[in-house]
Protein backbone atom coordinates (compact mmCIF):
# COMPACT_ATOMS: atom_id res chain seq x y z
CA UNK A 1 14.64 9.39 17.55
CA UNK A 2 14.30 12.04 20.56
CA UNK A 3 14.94 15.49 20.97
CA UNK A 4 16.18 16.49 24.46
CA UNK A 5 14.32 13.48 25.56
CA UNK A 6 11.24 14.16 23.43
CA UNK A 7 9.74 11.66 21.14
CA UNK A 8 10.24 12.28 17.59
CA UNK A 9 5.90 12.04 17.34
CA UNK A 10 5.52 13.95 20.08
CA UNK A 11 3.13 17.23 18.97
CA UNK A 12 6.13 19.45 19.05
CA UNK A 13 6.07 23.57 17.86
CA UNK A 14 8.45 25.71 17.05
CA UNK A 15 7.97 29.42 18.18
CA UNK A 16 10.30 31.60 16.40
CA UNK A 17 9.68 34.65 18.69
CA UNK A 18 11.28 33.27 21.24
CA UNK A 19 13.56 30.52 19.68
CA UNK A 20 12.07 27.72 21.87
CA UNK A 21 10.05 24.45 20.96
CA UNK A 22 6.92 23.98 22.75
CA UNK A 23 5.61 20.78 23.67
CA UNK A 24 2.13 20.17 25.18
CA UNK A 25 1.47 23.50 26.01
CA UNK A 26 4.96 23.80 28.07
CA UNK A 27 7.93 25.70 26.79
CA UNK A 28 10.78 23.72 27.47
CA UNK A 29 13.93 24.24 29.39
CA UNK A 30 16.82 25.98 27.90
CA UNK A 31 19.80 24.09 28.60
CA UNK A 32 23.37 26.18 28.82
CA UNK A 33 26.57 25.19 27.14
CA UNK A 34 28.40 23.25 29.71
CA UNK A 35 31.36 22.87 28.00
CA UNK A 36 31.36 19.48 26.01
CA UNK A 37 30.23 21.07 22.44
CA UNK A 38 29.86 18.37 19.40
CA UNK A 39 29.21 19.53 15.60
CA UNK A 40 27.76 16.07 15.07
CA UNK A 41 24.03 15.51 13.84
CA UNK A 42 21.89 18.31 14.36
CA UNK A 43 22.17 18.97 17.99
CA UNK A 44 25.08 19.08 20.49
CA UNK A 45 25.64 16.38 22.49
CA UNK A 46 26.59 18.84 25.69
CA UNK A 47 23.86 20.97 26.00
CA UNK A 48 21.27 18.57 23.81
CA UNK A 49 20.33 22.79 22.21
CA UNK A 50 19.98 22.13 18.55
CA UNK A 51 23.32 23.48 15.99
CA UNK A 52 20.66 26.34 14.82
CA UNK A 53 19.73 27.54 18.22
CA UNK A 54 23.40 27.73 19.56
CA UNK A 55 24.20 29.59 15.91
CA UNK A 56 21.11 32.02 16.93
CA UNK A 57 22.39 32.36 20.19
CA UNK A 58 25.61 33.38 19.18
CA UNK A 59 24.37 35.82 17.32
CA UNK A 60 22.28 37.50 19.44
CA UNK A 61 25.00 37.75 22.17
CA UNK A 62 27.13 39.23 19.37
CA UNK A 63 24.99 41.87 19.10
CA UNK A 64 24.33 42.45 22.13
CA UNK A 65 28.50 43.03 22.75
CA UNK A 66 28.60 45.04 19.76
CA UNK A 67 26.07 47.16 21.01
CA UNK A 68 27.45 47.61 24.60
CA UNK A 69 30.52 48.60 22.74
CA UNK A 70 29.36 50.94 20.67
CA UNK A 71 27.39 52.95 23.57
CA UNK A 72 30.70 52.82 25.89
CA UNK A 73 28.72 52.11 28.55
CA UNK A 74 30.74 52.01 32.25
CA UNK A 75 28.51 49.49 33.49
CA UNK A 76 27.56 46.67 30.84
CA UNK A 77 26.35 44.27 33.76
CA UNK A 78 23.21 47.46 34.75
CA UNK A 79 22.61 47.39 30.81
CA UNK A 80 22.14 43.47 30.92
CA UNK A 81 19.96 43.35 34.07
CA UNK A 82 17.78 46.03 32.87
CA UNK A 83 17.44 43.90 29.28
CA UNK A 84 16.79 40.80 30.92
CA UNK A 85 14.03 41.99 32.85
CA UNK A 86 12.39 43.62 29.70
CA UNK A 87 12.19 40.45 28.04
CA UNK A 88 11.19 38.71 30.55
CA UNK A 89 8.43 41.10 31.16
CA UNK A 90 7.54 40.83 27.37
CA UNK A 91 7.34 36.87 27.54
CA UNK A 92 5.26 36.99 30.15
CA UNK A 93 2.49 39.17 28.07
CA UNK A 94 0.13 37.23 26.39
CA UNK A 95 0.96 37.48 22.14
């Protein structure tokens, strides 16, 4: 069996801080929806992102709107930029 071209035995970890497996000491790539979604199995043939993840991701991007919303901000795309950064920034400090 492989996941996203991963060996099943491969020493794979899950880090739920970040929602991303890591494999050898690597995280791995995050792989957008392009379009061809399946509910088969327990990951989409499209993006090869597991049914959980995309469910988490969903989610969070939910939120995210609802928030924006809620704040009536003029310009979401500033608000989203700024965000992104942060993270980024955040993932980048050791835990």
């Amino acid at each position: 069996m492989l996941l996203l071209g991963i060996p099943a035995k491969a020493d794979l970890h899950y880090n739920q801080y970040i929602n991303i497996y890591i494999f050898s000491g690597k995280l791995m790539k995050y792989n957008p929806c392009i379009d061809a979604c399946t509910s088969d199995g327990t990951h989409c043939a499209g993006c090869g992102r597991s049914h959980a993840e995309i469910a988490e991701t969903k989610l969070l991007v939910k939120s995210a709107v609802e928030f924006i919303r809620r704040q009536e901000y003029e310009n979401p795309e500033t608000f989203v930029e700024v965000i992104s950064k942060s993270i980024l920034k955040k993932l980048a400090k050791p835990e």
